[in-house]
Every structure is written in structure tokens, then in C-alpha cells.
Protein backbone atom coordinates (compact mmCIF):
# COMPACT_ATOMS: atom_id res chain seq x y z
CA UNK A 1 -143.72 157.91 -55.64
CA UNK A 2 -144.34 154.41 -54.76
CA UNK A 3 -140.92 152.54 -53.36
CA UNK A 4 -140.53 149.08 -54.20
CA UNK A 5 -137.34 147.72 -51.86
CA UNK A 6 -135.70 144.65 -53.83
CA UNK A 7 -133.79 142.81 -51.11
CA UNK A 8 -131.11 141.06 -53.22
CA UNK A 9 -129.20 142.43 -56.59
CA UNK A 10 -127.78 138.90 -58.13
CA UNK A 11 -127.93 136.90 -61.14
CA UNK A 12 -131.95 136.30 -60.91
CA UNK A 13 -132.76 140.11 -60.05
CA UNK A 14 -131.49 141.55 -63.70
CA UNK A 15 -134.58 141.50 -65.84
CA UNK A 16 -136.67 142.08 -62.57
CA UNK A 17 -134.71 145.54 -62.09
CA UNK A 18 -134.59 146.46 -65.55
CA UNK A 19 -138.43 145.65 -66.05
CA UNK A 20 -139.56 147.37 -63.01
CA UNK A 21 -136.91 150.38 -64.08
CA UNK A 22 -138.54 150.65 -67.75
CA UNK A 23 -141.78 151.18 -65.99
CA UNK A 24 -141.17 153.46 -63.08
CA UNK A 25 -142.15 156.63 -65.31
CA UNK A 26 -145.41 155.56 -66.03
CA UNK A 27 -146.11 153.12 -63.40
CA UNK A 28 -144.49 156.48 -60.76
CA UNK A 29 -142.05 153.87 -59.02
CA UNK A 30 -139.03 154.54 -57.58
CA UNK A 31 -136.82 151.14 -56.65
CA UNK A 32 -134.56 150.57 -53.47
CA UNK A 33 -132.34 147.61 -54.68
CA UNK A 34 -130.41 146.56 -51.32
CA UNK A 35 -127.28 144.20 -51.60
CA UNK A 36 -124.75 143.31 -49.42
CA UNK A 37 -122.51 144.48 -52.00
CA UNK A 38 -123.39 147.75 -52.89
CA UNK A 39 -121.10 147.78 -55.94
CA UNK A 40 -123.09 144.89 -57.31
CA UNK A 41 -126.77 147.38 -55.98
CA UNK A 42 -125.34 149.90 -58.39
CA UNK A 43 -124.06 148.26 -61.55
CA UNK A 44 -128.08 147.03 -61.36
CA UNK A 45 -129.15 150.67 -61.26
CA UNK A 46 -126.97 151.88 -64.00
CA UNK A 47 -127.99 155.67 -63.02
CA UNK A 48 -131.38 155.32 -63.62
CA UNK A 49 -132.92 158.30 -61.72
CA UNK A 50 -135.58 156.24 -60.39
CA UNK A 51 -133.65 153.95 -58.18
CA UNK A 52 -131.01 153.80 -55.40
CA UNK A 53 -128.75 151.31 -54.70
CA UNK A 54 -128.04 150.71 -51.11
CA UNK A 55 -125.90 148.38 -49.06
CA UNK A 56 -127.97 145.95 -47.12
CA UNK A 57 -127.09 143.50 -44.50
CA UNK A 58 -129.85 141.45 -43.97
CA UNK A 59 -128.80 140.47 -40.94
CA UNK A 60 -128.36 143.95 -39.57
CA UNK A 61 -132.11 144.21 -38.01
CA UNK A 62 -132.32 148.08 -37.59
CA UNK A 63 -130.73 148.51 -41.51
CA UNK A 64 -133.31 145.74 -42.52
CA UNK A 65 -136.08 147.15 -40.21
CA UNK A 66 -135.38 150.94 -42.07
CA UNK A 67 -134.96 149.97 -45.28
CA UNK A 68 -138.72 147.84 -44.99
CA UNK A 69 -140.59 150.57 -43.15
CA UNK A 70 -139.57 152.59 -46.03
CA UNK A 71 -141.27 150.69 -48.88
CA UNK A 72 -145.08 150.14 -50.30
CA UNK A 73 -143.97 146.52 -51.26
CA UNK A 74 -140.72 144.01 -50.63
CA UNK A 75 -139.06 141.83 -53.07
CA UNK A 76 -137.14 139.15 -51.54
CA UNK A 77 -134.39 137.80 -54.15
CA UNK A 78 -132.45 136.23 -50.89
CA UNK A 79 -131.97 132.46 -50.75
CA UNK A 80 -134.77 130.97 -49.42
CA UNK A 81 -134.04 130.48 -45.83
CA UNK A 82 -133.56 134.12 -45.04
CA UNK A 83 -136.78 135.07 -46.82
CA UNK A 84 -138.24 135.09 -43.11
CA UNK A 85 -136.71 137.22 -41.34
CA UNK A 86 -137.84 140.12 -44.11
CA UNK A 87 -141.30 138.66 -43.71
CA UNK A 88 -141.72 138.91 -40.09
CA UNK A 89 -140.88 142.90 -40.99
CA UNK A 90 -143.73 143.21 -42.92
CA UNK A 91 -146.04 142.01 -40.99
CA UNK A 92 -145.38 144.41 -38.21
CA UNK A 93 -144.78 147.04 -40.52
CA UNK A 94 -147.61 146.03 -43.50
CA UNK A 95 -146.19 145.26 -46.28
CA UNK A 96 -146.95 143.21 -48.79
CA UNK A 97 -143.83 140.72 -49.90
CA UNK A 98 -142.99 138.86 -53.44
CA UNK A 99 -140.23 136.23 -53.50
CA UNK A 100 -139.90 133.11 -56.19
CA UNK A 101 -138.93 130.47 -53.07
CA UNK A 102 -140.93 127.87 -52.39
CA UNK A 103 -143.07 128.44 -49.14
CA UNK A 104 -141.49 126.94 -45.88
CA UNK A 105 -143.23 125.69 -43.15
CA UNK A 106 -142.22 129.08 -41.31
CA UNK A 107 -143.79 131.49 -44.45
CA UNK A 108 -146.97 129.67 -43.92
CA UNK A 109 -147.09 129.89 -40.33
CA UNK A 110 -146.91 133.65 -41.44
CA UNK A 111 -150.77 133.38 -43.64
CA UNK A 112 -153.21 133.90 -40.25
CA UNK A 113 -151.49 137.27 -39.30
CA UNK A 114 -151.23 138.36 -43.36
CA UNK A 115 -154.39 137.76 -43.95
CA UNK A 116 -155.34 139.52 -40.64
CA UNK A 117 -153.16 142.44 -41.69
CA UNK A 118 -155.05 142.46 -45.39
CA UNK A 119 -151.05 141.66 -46.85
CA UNK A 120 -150.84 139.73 -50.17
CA UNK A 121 -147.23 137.39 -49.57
CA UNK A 122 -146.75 135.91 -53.13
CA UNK A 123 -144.27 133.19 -53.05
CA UNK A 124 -143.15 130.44 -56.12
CA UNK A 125 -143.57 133.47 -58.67
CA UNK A 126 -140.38 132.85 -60.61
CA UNK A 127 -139.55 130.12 -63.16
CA UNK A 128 -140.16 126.40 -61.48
CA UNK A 129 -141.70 127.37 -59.05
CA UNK A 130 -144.07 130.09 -60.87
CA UNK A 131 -144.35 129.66 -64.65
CA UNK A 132 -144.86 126.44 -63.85
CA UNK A 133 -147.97 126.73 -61.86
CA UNK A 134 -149.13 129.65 -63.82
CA UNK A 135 -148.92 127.56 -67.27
CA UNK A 136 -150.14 124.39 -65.63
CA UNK A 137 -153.34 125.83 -63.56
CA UNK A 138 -154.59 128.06 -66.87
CA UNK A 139 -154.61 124.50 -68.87
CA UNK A 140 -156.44 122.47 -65.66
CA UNK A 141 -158.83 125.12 -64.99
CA UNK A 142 -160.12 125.17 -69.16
CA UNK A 143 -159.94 121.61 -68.84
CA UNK A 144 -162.47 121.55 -65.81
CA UNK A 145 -164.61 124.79 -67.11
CA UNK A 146 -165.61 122.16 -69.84
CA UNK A 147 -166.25 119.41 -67.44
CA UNK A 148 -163.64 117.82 -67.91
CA UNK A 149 -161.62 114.95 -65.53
CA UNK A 150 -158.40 115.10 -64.93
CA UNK A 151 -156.37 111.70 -65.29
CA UNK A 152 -152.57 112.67 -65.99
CA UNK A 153 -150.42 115.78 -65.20
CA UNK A 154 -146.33 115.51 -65.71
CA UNK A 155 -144.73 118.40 -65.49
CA UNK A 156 -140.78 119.07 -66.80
CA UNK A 157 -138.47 122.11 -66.66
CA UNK A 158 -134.91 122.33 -67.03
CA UNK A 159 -131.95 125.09 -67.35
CA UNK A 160 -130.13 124.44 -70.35
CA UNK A 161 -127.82 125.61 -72.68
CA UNK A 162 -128.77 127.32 -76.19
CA UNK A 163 -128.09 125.42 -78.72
CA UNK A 164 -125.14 127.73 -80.15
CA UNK A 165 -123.50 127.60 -77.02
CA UNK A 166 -123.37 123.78 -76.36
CA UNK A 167 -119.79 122.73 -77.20
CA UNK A 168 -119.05 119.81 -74.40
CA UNK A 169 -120.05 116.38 -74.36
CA UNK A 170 -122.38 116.78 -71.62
CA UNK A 171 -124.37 118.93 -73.54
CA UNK A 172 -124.85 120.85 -70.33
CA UNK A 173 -123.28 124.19 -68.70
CA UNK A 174 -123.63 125.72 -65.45
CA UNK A 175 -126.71 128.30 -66.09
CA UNK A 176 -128.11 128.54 -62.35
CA UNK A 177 -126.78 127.88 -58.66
CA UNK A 178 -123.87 124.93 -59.23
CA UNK A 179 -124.25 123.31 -56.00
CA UNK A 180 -127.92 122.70 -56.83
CA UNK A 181 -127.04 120.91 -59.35
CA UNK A 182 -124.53 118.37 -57.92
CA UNK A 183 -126.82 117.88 -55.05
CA UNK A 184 -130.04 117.41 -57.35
CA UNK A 185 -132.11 114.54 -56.28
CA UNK A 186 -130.43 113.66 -52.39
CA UNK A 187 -132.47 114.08 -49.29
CA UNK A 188 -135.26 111.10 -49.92
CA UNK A 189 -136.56 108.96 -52.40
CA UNK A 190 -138.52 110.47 -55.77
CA UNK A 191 -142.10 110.38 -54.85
CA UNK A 192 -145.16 109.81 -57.63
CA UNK A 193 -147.96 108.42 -59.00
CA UNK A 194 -148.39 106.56 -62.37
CA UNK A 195 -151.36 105.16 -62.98
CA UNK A 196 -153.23 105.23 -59.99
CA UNK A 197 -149.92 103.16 -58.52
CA UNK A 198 -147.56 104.76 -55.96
CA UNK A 199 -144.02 105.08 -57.19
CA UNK A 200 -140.57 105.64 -55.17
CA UNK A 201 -137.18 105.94 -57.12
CA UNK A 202 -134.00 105.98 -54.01
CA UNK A 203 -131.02 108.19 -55.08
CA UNK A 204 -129.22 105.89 -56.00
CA UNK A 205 -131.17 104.65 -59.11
CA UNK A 206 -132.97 108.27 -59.62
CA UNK A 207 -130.72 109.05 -62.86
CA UNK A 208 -131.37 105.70 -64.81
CA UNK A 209 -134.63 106.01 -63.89
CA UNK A 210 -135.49 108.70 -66.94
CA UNK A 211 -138.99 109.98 -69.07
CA UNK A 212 -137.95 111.03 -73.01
CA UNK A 213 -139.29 114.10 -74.35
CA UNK A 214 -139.32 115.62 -78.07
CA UNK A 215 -139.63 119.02 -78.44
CA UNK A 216 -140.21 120.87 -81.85
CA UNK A 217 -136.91 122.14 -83.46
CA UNK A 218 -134.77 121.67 -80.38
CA UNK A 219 -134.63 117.67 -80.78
CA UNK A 220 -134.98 114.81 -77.83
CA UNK A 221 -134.75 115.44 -74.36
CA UNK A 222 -134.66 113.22 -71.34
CA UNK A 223 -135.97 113.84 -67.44
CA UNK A 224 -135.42 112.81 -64.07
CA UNK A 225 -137.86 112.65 -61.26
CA UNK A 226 -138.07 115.22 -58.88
CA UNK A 227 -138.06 114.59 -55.33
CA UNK A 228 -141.70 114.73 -54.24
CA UNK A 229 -144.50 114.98 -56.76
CA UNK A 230 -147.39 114.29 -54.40
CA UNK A 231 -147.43 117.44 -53.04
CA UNK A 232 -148.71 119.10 -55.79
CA UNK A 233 -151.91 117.07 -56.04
CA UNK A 234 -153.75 119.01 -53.50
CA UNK A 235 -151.92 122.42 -54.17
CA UNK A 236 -153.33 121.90 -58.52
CA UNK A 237 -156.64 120.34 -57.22
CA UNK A 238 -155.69 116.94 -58.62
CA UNK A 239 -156.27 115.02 -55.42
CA UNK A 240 -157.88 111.83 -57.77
CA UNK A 241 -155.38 111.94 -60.59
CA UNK A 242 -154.28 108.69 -62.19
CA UNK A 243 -150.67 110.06 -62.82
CA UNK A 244 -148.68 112.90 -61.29
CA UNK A 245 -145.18 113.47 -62.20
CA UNK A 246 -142.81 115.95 -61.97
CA UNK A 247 -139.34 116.14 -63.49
CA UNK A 248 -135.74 118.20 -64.36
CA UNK A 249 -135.07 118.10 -68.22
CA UNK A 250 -131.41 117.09 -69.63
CA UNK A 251 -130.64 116.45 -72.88
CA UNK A 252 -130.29 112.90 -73.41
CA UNK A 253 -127.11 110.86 -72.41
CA UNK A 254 -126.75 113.59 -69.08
CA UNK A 255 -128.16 111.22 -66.24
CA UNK A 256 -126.36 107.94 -67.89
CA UNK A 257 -123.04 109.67 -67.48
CA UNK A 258 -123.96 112.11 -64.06
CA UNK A 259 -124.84 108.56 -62.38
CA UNK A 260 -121.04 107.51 -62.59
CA UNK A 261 -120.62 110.29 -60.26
CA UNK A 262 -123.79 109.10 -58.25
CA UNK A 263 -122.38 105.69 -57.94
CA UNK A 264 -118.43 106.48 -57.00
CA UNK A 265 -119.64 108.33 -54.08
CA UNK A 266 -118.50 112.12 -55.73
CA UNK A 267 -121.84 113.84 -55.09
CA UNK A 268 -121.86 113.24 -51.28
CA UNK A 269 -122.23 115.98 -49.27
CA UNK A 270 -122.42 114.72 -45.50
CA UNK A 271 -118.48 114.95 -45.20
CA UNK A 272 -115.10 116.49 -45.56
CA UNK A 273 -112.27 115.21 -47.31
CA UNK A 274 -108.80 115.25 -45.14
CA UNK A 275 -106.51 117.58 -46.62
CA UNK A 276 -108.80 118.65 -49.22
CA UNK A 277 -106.57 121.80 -49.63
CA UNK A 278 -103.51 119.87 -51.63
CA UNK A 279 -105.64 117.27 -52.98
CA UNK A 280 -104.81 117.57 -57.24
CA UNK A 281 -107.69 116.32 -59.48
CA UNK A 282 -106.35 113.46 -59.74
CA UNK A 283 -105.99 112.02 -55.86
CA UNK A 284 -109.81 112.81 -55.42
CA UNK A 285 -110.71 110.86 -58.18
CA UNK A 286 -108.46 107.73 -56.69
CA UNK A 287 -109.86 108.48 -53.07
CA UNK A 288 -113.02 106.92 -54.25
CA UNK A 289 -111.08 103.86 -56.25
CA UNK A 290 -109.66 100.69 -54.53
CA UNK A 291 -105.95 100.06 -54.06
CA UNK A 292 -104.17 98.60 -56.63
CA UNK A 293 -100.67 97.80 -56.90
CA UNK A 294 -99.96 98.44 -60.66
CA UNK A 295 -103.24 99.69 -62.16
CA UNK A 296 -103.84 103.30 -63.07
CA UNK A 297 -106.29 105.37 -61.94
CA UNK A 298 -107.95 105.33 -65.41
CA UNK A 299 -107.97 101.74 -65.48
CA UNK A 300 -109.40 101.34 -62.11
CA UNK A 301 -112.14 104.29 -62.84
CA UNK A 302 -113.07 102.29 -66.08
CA UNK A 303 -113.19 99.00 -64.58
CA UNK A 304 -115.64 100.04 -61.62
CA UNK A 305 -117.53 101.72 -63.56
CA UNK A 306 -117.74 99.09 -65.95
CA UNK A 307 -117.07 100.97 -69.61
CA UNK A 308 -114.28 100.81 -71.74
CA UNK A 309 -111.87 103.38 -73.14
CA UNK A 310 -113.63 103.46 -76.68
CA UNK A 311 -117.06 104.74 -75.05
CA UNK A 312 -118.65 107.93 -74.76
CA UNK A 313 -119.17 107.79 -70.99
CA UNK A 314 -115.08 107.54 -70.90
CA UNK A 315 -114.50 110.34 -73.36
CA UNK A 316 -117.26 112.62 -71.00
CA UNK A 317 -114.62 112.02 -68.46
CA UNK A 318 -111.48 112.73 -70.05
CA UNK A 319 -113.15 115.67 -71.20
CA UNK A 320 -113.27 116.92 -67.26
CA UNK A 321 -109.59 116.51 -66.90
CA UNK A 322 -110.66 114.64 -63.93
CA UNK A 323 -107.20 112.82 -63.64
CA UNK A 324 -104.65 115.81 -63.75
CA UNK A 325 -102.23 115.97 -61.63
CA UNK A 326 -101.33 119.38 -60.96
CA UNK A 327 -104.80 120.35 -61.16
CA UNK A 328 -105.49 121.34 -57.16
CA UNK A 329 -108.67 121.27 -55.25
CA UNK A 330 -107.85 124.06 -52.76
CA UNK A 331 -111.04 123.89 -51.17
CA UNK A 332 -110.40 123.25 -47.30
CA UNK A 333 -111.98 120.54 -45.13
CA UNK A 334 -114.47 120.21 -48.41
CA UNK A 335 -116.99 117.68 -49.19
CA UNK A 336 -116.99 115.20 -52.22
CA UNK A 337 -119.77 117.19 -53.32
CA UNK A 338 -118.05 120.37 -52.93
CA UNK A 339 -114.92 119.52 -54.90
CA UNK A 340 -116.77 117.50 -57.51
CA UNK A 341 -118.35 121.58 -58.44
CA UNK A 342 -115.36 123.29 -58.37
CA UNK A 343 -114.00 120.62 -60.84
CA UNK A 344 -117.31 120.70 -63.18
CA UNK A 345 -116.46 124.43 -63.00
CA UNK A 346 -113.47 124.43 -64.77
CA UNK A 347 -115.82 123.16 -67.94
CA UNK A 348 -119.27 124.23 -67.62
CA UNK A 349 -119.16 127.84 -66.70
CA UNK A 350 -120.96 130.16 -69.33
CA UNK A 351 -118.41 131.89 -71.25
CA UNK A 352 -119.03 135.81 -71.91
CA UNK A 353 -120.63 134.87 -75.34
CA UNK A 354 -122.85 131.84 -74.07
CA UNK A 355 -126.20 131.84 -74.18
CA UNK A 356 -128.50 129.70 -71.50
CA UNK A 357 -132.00 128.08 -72.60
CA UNK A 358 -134.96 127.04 -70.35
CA UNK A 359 -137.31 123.93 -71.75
CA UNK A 360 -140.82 123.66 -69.82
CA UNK A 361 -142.82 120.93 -70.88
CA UNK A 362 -146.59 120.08 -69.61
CA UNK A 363 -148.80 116.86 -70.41
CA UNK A 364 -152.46 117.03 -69.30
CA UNK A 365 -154.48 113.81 -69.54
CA UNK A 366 -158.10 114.08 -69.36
CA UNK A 367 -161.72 112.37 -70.06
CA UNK A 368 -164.39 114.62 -71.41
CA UNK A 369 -167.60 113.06 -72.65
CA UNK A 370 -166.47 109.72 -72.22
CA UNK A 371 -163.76 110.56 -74.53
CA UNK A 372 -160.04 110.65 -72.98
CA UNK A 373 -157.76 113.22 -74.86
CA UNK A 374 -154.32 114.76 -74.18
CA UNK A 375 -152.86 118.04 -74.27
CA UNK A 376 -149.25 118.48 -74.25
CA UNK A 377 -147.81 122.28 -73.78
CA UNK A 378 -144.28 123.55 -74.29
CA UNK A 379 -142.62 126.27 -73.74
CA UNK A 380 -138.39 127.53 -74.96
CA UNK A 381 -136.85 130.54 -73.97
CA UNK A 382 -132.95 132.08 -74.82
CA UNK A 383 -131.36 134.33 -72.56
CA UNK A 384 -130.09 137.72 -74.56
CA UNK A 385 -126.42 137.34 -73.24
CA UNK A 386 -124.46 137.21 -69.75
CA UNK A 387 -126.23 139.52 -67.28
CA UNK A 388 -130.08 139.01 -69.38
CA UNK A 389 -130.40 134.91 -69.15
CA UNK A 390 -133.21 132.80 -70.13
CA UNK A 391 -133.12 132.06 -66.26
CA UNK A 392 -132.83 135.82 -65.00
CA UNK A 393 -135.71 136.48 -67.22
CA UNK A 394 -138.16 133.25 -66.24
CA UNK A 395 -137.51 133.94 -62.83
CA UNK A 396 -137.37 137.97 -62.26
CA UNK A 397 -139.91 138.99 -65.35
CA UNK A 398 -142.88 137.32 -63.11
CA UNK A 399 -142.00 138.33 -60.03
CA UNK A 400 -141.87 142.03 -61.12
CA UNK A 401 -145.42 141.66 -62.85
CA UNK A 402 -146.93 140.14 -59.86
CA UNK A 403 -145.60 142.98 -57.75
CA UNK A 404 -147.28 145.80 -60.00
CA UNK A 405 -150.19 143.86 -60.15
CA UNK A 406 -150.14 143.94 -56.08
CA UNK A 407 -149.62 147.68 -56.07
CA UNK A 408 -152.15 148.56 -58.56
CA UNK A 409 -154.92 146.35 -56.82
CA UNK A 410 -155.16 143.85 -59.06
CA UNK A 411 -154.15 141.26 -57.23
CA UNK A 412 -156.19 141.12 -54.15
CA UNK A 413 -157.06 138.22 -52.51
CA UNK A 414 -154.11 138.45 -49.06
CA UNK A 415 -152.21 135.58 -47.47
CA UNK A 416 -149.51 133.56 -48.25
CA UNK A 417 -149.65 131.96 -51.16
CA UNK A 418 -149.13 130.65 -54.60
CA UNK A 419 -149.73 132.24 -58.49
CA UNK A 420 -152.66 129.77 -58.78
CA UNK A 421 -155.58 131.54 -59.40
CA UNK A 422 -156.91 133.22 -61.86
CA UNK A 423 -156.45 136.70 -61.07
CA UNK A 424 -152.71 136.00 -60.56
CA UNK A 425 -151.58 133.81 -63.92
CA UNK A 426 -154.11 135.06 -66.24
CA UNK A 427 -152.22 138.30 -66.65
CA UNK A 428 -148.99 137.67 -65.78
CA UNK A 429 -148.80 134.40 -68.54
CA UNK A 430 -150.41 136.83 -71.08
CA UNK A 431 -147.71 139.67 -70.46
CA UNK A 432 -144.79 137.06 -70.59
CA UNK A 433 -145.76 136.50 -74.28
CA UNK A 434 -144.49 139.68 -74.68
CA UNK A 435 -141.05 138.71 -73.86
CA UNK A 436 -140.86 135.64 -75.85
CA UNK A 437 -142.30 133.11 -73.01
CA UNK A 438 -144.89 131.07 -74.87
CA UNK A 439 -146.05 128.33 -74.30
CA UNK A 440 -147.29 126.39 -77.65
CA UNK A 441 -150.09 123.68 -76.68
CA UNK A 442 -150.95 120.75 -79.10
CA UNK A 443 -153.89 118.34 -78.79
CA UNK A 444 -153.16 114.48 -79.20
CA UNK A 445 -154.82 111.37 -78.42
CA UNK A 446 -154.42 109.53 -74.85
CA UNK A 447 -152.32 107.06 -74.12
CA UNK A 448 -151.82 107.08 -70.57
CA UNK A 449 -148.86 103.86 -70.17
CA UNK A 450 -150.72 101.68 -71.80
CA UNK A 451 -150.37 101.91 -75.24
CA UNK A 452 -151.86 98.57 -76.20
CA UNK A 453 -155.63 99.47 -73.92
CA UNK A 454 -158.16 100.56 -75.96
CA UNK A 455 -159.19 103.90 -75.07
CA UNK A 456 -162.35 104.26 -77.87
């Protein structure tokens, strides 16, 4: 049989395991899921004869060494940083590896020896990155079969939640890694291009700085920019684009409210607290207020922030319980950024019956035959229920295909790399249809952001 070793048995590996699992009769597979908790290996077995759950320490070098030596193909579901460590093992011991990180500057130091060694290292195969290559690359490449020029790509994703499930004010809920989300944006300024003109948005003003999207039967969304943008010119081809943008999808009113966090200082994550431990709710909140004599914390928080108590931004507070009490942090030596998550925890954890949704939305501006035209494509997905996401499917359901596409030679071309070429997406977007990931594209006229210039 051929062994496929999945490093990694956590929220993102569920509809990877049970794809790979549905097709290990056919497809003669048999799956080593590693985990440092081999409980958590085994619940993602369930029994199936054609897998065994084993506990792996990653940083255990002869465990991680045997377990790799023992495989046809690795599939990293580690966070990204320790993705190295397994690929340095299979390069001395030839094997090809699959993860859904984005490459680091150490992976790609990795592409001279892989391609040396004939070893295919697929990386950015999940959700963003992956589907969102995959989707984007099959629309640029028709676009420039036909001779077409490329003038305008934005690109938007987002982890939502379903529509049945969204019962806060924020209209949001927890459906991937928390701390991601609180620390969304930091590290530099935005980075794009509109209209041929170079654009930089600092932290500070990223989330009033927002794009509005509609989206067929799901209503209006809004986006923030991502952190860089420009990278992606050279990695889609689009080195002499007009406009490149890149973006995280909310639904609208999100970034308006998040920014009061932005602004009070909550999101920082550069130090601790002092005696974060018996901090309640309540004292964070007025560590980041001035000193007032006889004001309240809630009329301090109201009059920094500049809203009053009849407004919705007040009511997505209240709604928080930011300002109990007895409510305690118990988080030791933690950063604002840190307690701010375990507080947003307390209200936007997926309950049992919740349901998570992914939005991916694609404009492509482009002049063929003098004539400039627009393509917009979209793309909603629903996660099943608690352990089969939206998110566990967008991310592990490509990753799996790309890794049976590997062992059955149809993915060929080695070194590290990403799902943009043909022989990668083509099949892999076409099989993702079968599991309700399509994307719907619609053909409109060009504006580019000026509305008023006459394009005829």
C-alpha cells in the first residue's frame, strides 16, 4: 500500500482525513495521521482499517525521522514555522511534502536540492492561500489565452459565519485560529496598487480604510486590506497591472466597531499586563482609559471613543460584557492582545449547532480588442457542522487532492512551489465542484475607479 504520513490531526485536517480515508480502497492508501495527542490521531481515524493513529512529537527527531522514512508522501498540517524541520526530512529521505502555509524564506531555500532530488513540495494548497490562486490563475490564464491585458485583479476571502448561525451584533464568530484574528493587519503598513498609483494604509487607519462587496443571496459585505499585495504581482504574472488588491471580507459594520479596539490600544501584542492573573473584565478595559475622579468606566469608554449610549457601536460593546466585574482574565503576565481573545471568546465561539461560511470574491479587469471588460467571480461555502467546517473543508479538501495527484503522477513538475499552473488547479478546482466549492463568474462592464472616464 502506499502510506501517506499526515503530520498534524486538528481542526483543518478533518475533511483532509476523511477524503483521503474514503479513497484509500480504491486509490490502495493506507494513512499515518501523527499528533501530539494521540487521542485527538484516533478520534480522526474512527477505526477505519486503513489508517493508524500515532503519537508524534515533532520535535522528537528520531520519532519524526521514523515516522517520514516510512511514508511515499508527507502532509504537514503543523503551524507554519515548524513545517521545516519535516521538510529538511524529506529531502534526505525523498519525499515529496504538501502543506497549505505560505512558503518561508527557509522552504524556498529548500527548491535547488528538491528539484535536484526530483521532489514535488506543494505549499499554499489550502483555502487563502490555495483556492485562491487556483480560482484566480484559471481566470488570468483564459483571459491571456485570448490575448487579453490584464489591468485590475482584487482578490477577497473571509471566514464567516452561516447565516443561521449569526446571532451577535458583530455578525462575526470565531471560525479559525482566534489570535489571528485579533492580530489581523499589525506588523507593517497595507501595501497596493490602484490605478497604476502606489498605496500604503498604517495600522492604525487599516479598518476605516474598507472596499464594499455584494454578493448574490448572502447580502453586502465589506473588506480590509491585507498586509502586502505587491507580492503577488510577480507570483500571478501581473507585473504591469493597473490595480492589485488583496483583502479579508467582514460583513459590514465589523471594522467600524473592531477599530475601537485598534484605537484604545486592546489589540497590542508587544507587552504584558502586570497582574494580568486578577485583572476582572472590567479593570482591563479602564487600564486603557484616563483617570477620572467621578466618571465611570462606561462614560469614559464612550467619551474617548467618541459615541454615545444610543449607538450601535455602544450596544456591540455591552454586548461583550466588557465591563463586568467579576468577570476574571486569569491569563498570567498576558498581553492586551491576549486578554482582548479570551474576552471575545466568551461570545464568538461556535456553539455545537453553528455553522461557519467562507466568502471568496475575485475581480479581473482586462482590455481585449481595444475593448476593456470585467469579470467578477464568487465563490460561498457552509461547513456541515462542528468537526466538517466550511474552513476544514476549503483548506484540507485541496490539500488531499493535490497529494493524490502527486502520487499518481499527475502532478509532476518538482520544487517548491505554488498551485499555479495548470496541471495543479485545473483538476483540483474541477473536483472541488464536487463538494459544493464553486465559484460562479459574471461578466460586467469596466469601471476601473473612475466611473465618470469614458471607457468606449
Amino acid at each position: 500500500m502506499r502510506i501517506i504520513l499526515i503530520i498534524g490531526a486538528g481542526r483543518s485536517a478533518s475533511s483532509l482525513i476523511q477524503y483521503l480515508l474514503n479513497k484509500s480502497e480504491k486509490e490502495d492508501l493506507h494513512l499515518i495521521i501523527g499528533d501530539l495527542s494521540l487521542d485527538l490521531a484516533e478520534k480522526k481515524t474512527n477505526n477505519h482499517p486503513n489508517a493508524t493513529p500515532i503519537a508524534l512529537d515533532i520535535f522528537d527527531e528520531n520519532q519524526r525521522k521514523e515516522a517520514i522514512q516510512k511514508a511515499n508522501i508527507v502532509i504537514s498540517m503543523l503551524p507554519a514555522h515548524l513545517h521545516i524541520e519535516v521538510a529538511r526530512d524529506c529531502v534526505v529521505y525523498k519525499k515529496h511534502l504538501v502543506t497549505a502555509s505560505y512558503v518561508s524564506d527557509a522552504m524556498q531555500e529548500l527548491d535547488a536540492l528538491a528539484k535536484e532530488n526530483n521532489l514535488i513540495f506543494m505549499n499554499e494548497i489550502g483555502l487563502d492561500p490555495g483556492i485562491d490562486h487556483m480560482s484566480a490563475m484559471k481566470v488570468i490564464d483564459e483571459i491571456k489565452d485570448k490575448g487579453g491585458n490584464m489591468l485590475l485583479f482584487e482578490s477577497f476571502c473571509g471566514g464567516l459565519v452561516a447565516p443561521e448561525s449569526d446571532d451577535n451584533l458583530w455578525n462575526y464568530k470565531f471560525t479559525w485560529a482566534p489570535r489571528n484574528v485579533v492580530l489581523a493587519g499589525q506588523g507593517g503598513a497595507a501595501k497596493f496598487i490602484q490605478e497604476g498609483a502606489y498605496k500604503y494604509i498604517p495600522y492604525c487607519n487599516l479598518f476605516r480604510r474598507t472596499e464594499f462587496l455584494e454578493v448574490e443571496d448572502y447580502g453586502r459585505f465589506e473588506a480590509y486590506s491585507n498586509r502586502d499585495s505587491l507580492k503577488y504581482r510577480s507570483v500571478y504574472g501581473l507585473d504591469d497591472v493597473l490595480t492589485l488588491y488583496r483583502g479579508t471580507i467582514r460583513k459590514v459594520g465589523f471594522s467600524k466597531a473592531w477599530n475601537m479596539f485598534v484605537q484604545l490600544g486592546m489589540t497590542d501584542d508587544s507587552y504584558s499586563m502586570e497582574d494580568s492573573e486578577n485583572m476582572s473584565y472590567r479593570e482591563f478595559v479602564n487600564s486603557f482609559l484616563p483617570y477620572h475622579p467621578t466618571d465611570s468606566v462606561e462614560i469614559k469608554m464612550r467619551l474617548i471613543l467618541k459615541i454615545d449610549q444610543d449607538d450601535i457601536m455602544w450596544d456591540k460593546l455591552l454586548e461583550l460584557d466588557l465591563f463586568n466585574p467579576n468577570k476574571k482574565v486569569r491569563l498570567k503576565n498576558a498581553t492586551p492582545a491576549q486578554i482582548l481573545e479570551k474576552i471575545l471568546s466568551d461570545s464568538w465561539t461556535l456553539q455545537p449547532k453553528d455553522k461557519d461560511m467562507i466568502v471568496m470574491y475575485h475581480k479581473f479587469g482586462y482590455e481585449l480588442n481595444g475593448k476593456k471588460e470585467q469579470i467578477d467571480s464568487k465563490m460561498v461555502c457552509i461547513g456541515e457542522d462542528q468537526t466538517y467546517t466550511a474552513m476544514a473543508k476549503t483548506v484540507g479538501l485541496p490539500v488531499a487532492m493535490a497529494t493524490l495527484l502527486i502520487l499518481n503522477g499527475k502532478i509532476t513538475t518538482p520544487g517548491v512551489q505554488l498551485p499555479i499552473r495548470k496541471e495543479v488547479y485545473l483538476p483540483i478546482l474541477k473536483e472541488l465542484e464536487e463538494y459544493s466549492v464553486v465559484f460562479k463568474e459574471q461578466s460586467m462592464p469596466y469601471l476601473g475607479y473612475n466611473p465618470d472616464k469614458d471607457f468606449n
